[in-house]
Protein backbone atom coordinates (compact mmCIF):
# COMPACT_ATOMS: atom_id res chain seq x y z
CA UNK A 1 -29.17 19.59 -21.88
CA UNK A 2 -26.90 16.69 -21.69
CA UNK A 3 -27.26 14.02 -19.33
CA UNK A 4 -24.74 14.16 -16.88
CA UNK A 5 -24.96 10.45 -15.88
CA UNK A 6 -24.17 8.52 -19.42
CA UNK A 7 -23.39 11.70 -21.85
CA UNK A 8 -26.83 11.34 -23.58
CA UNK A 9 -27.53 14.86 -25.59
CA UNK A 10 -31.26 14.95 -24.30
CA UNK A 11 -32.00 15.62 -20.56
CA UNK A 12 -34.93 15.90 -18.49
CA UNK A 13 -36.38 15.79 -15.02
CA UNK A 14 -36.79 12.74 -13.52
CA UNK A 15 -37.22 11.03 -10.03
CA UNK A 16 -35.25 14.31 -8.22
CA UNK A 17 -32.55 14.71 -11.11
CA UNK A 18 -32.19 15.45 -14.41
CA UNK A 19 -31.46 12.57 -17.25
CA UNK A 20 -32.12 10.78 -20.28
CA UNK A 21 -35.17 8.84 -20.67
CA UNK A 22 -32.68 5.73 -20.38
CA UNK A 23 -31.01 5.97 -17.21
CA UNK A 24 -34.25 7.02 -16.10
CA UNK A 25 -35.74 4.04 -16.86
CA UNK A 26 -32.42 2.00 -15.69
CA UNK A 27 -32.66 3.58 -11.91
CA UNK A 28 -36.82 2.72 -12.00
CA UNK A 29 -35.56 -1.30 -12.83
CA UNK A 30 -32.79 -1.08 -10.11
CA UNK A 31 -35.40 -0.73 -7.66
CA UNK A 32 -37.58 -3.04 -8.93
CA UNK A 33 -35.57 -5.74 -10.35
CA UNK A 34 -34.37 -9.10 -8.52
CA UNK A 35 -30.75 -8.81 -9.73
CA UNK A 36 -28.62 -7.80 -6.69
CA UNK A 37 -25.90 -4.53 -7.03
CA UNK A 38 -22.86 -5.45 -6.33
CA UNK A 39 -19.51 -3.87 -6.23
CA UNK A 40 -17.78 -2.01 -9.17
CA UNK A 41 -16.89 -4.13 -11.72
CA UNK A 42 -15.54 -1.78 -14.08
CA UNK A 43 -11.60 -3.17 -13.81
CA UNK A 44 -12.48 -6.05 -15.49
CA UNK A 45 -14.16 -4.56 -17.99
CA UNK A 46 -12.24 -3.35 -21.44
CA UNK A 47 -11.52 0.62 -21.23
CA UNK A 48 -14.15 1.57 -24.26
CA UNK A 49 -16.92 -0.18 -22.54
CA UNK A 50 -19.85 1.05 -20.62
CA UNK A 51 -19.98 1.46 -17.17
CA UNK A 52 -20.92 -1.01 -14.34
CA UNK A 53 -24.74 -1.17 -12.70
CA UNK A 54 -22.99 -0.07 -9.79
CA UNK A 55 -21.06 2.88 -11.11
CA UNK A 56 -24.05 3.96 -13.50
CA UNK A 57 -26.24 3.83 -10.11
CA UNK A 58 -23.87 5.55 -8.12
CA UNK A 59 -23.83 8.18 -11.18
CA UNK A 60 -27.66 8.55 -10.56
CA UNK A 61 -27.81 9.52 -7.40
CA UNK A 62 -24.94 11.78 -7.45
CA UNK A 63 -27.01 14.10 -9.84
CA UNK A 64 -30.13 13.95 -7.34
CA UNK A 65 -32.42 10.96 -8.04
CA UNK A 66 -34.32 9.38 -5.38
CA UNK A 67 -36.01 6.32 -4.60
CA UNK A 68 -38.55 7.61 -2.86
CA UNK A 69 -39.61 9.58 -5.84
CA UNK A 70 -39.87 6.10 -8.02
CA UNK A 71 -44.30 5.37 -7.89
CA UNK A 72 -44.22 1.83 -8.61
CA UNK A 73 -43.64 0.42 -11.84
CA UNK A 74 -45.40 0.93 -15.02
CA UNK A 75 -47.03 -1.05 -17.88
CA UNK A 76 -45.95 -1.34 -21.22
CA UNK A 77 -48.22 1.04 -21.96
CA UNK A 78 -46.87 3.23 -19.53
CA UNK A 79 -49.66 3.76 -17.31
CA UNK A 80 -48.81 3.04 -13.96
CA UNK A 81 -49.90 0.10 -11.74
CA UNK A 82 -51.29 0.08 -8.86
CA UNK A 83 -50.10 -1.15 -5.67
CA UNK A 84 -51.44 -3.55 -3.32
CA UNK A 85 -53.06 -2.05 -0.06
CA UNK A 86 -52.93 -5.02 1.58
CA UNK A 87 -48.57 -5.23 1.67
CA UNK A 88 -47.24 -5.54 4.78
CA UNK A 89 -46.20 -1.71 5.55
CA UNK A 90 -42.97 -3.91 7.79
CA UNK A 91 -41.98 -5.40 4.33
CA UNK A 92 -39.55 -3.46 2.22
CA UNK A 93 -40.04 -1.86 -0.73
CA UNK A 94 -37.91 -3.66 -2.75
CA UNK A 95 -36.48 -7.38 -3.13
CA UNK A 96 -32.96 -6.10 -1.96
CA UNK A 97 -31.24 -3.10 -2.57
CA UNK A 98 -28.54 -1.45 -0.55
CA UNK A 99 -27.48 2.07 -0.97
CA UNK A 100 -24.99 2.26 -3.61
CA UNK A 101 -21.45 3.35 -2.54
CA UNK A 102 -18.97 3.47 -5.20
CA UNK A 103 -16.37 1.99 -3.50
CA UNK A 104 -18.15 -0.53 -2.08
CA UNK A 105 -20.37 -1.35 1.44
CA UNK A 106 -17.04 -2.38 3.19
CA UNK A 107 -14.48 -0.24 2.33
CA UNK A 108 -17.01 2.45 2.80
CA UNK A 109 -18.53 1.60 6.46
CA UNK A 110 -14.85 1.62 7.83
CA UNK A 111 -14.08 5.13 8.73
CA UNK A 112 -17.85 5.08 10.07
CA UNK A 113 -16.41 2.11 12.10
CA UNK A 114 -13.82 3.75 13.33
CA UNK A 115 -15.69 6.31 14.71
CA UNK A 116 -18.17 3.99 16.14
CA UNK A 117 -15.30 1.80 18.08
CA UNK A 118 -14.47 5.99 19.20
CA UNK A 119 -17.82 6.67 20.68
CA UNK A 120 -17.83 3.43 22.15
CA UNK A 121 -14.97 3.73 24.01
CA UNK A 122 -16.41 7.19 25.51
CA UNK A 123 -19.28 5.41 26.81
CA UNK A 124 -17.51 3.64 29.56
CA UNK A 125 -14.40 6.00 30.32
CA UNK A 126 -14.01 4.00 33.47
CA UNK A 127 -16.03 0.57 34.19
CA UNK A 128 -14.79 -0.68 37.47
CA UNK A 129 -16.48 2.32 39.67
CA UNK A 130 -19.84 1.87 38.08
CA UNK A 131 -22.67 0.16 39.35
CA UNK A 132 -24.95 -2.27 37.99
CA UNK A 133 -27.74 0.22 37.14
CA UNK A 134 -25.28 2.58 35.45
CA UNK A 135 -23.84 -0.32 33.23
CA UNK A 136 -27.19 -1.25 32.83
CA UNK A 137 -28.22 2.21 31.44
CA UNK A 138 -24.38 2.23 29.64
CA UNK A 139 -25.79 -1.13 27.68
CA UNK A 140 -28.84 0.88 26.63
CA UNK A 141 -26.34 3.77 24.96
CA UNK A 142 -24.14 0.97 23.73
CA UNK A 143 -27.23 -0.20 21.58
CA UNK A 144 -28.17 3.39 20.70
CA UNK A 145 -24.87 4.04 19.19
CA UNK A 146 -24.62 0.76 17.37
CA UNK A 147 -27.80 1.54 15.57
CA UNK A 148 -26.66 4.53 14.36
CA UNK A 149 -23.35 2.95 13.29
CA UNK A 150 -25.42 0.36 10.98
CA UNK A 151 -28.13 3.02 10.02
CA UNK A 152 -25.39 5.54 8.33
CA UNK A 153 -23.72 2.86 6.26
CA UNK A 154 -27.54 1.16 5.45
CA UNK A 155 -29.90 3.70 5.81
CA UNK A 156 -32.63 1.23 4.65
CA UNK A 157 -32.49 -0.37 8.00
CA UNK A 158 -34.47 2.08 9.30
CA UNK A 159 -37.35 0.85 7.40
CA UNK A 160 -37.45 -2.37 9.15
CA UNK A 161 -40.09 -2.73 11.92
CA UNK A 162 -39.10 -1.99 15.91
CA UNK A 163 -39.36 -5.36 16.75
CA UNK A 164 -36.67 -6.65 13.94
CA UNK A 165 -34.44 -3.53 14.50
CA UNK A 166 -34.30 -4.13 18.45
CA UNK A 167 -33.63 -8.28 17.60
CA UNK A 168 -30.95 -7.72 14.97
CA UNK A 169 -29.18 -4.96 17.02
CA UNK A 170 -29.42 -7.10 20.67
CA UNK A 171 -28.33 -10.62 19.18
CA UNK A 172 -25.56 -8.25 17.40
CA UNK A 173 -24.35 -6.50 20.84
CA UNK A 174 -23.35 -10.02 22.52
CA UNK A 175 -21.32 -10.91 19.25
CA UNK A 176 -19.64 -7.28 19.72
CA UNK A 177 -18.74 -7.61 23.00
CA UNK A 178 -16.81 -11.02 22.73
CA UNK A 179 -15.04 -9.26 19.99
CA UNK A 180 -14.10 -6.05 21.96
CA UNK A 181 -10.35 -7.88 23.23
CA UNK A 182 -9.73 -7.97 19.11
CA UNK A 183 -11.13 -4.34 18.50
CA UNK A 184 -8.45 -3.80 21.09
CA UNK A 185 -4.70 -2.57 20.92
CA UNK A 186 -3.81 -5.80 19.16
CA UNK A 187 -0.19 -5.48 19.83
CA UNK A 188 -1.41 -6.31 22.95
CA UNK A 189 -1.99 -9.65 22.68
CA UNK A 190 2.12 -10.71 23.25
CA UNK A 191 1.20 -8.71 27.43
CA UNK A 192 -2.04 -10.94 27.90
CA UNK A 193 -0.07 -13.97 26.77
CA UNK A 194 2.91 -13.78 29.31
CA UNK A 195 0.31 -12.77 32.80
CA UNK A 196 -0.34 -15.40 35.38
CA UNK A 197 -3.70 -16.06 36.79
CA UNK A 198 -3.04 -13.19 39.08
CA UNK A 199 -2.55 -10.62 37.06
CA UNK A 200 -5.36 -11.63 34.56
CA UNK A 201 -7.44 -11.68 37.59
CA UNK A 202 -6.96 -7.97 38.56
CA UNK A 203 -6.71 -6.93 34.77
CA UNK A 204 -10.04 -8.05 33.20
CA UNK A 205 -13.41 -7.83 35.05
CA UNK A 206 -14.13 -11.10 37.30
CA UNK A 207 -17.63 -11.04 36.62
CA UNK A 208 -16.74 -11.04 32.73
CA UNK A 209 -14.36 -13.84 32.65
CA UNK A 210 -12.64 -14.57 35.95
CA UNK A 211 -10.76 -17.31 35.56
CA UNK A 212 -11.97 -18.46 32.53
CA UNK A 213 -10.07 -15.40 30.86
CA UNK A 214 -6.99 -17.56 29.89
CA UNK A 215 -9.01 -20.31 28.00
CA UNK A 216 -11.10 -17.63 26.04
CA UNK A 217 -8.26 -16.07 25.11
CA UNK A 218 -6.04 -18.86 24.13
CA UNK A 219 -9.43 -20.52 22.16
CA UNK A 220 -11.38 -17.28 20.46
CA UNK A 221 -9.05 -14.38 20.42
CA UNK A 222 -5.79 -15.58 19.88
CA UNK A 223 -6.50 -17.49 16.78
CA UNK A 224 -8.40 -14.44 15.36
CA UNK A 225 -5.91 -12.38 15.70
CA UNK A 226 -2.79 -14.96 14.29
CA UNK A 227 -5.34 -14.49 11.28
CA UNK A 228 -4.26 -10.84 10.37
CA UNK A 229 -7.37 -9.83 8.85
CA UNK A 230 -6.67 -6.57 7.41
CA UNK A 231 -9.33 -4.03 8.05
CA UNK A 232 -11.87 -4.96 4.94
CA UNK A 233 -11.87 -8.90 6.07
CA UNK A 234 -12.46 -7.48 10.06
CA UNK A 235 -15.40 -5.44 8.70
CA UNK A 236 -16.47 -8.10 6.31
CA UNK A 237 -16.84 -10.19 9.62
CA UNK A 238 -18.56 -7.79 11.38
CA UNK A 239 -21.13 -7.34 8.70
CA UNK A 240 -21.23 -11.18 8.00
CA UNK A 241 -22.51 -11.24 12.31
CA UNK A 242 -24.59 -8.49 11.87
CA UNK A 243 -26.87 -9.41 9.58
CA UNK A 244 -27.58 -13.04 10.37
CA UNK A 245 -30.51 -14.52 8.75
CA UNK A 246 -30.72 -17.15 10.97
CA UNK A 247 -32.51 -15.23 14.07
CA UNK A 248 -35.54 -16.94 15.21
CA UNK A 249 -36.35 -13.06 16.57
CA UNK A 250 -37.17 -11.52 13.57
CA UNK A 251 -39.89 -11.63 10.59
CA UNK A 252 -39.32 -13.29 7.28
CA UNK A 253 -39.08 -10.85 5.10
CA UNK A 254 -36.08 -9.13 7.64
CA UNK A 255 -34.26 -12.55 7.20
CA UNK A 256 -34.34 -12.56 3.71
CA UNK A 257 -32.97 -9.10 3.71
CA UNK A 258 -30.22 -10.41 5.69
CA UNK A 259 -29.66 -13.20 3.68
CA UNK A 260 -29.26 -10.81 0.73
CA UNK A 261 -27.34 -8.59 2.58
CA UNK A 262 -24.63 -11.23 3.46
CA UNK A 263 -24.73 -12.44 -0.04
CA UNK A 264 -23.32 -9.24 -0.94
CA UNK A 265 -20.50 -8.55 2.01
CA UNK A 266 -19.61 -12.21 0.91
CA UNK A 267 -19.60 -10.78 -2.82
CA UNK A 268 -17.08 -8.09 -2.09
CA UNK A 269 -14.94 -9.79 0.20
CA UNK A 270 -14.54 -12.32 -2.72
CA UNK A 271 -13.37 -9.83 -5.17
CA UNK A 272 -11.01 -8.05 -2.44
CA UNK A 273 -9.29 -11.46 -1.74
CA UNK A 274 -9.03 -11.35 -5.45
CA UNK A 275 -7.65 -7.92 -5.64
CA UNK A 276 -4.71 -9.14 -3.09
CA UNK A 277 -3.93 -11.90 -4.72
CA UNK A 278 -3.47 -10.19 -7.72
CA UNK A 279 -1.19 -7.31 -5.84
């Protein structure tokens, strides 16, 4: 049978799917190699050449294999080595590896967003006749929803441990919040900029901003906005505060995997800034 990931005549089972003996051994090294997967590259490749890592990954989970299936790695001998029982079961599995998406982390986590920013704005249908234990219990669903935003666009953060799940998500909810007046109807921005104190008064929440409304607006959402950022640079950003390494809250091995994590958002956001300069 011929593989259906890189047209090899000779086929069999392997980690969930069915390939050649190389791509099987390419999506065992993915998992256990240091190199990081970034975004297709295949553009600026020539036409006759072999695909990307990420496109050839992308290719080997589309016909079924699984990293769960992949038993450590193996010897040149091909006997298998053992792993360590003392890991850390908190630790991942890997270096760094995010779930391949062909067209990349960003562009793919948008209509995901988009749906988030929906459910969001079902949660609090009408703030001002709530009290502080329902907001309260309204903050706990806002974190609830958030982690299933960030779990369906990387699964793998599920394997982190409570404690680093509940830090990245909480330091991420106070970042959110501050950005909610840009997640807004950006047009607008033009109505917030001609009210007086009076009517910013009885239009935002005093307890939220009061009278310091005008200056937050004028200093943090203002400029953001006079930025443009299409909607791949906005979720860059959001990404980018997500996964900050620099949390004092959470274990080592979860700030390296944040660190990686930017490294890539940073990767692709490079090479779609290249993409619209080229346009």
């Amino acid at each position: 049978m011929t593989c259906l990931v890189c047209g090899s005549p000779k086929s069999e089972p392997h980690f969930g799917g069915k390939s050649c003996r190389a791509c099987a051994a390419f999506f065992r090294r993915c998992f256990h190699s240091k190199k990081l997967v970034l975004g297709c590259i295949c553009k600026r490749k020539p036409s006759n050449y072999h695909p990307c890592r990420s496109c050839r990954l992308a290719k080997c989970l589309a016909v079924g294999m699984k990293q769960e299936k992949i038993h450590g790695q193996r010897d040149p001998n091909g006997s298998q080595s053992r792993e360590s029982s003392t890991e850390s079961p908190n630790i991942f599995p890997i270096p760094f590896f995010l779930s391949p998406r062909c067209s990349g982390h960003i562009e793919f986590s948008i209509p995901f967003f988009s749906k988030y920013e929906k459910k969001r704005e079902e949660l609090y249908p009408n703030i001002r006749t709530q009290n502080l234990y329902e907001l309260l219990c309204l903050t706990k669903q806002d974190v609830n929803v958030t982690c299933e935003f960030v779990v369906e666009v990387f699964p793998e953060f599920q394997k982190l441990s409570s404690p680093d799940r509940q830090g990245l998500l909480h330091n991420f909810m106070l970042k959110i919040w501050n950005l909610e007046p840009i997640m807004d109807d950006v047009a607008q921005r033009k109505k917030f900029g001609k009210m007086d104190d009076e009517e910013i008064r009885n239009f935002m929440l005093p307890i939220l901003f009061g009278f310091y409304w005008r200056a937050y607006f004028e200093k943090l959402i203002e400029p953001l906005i006079n930025l443009s950022l299409d909607s791949m640079e906005f979720m860059a950003t959001i990404w980018i505060l997500f996964f900050d390494h620099a949390y004092i809250n959470i274990s080592p091995s979860s700030s390296n995997l944040c660190w990686n994590i930017r490294k890539v958002i940073l990767q692709e956001l490079k090479n779609h800034e290249q993409e619209k300069t080229r346009g």
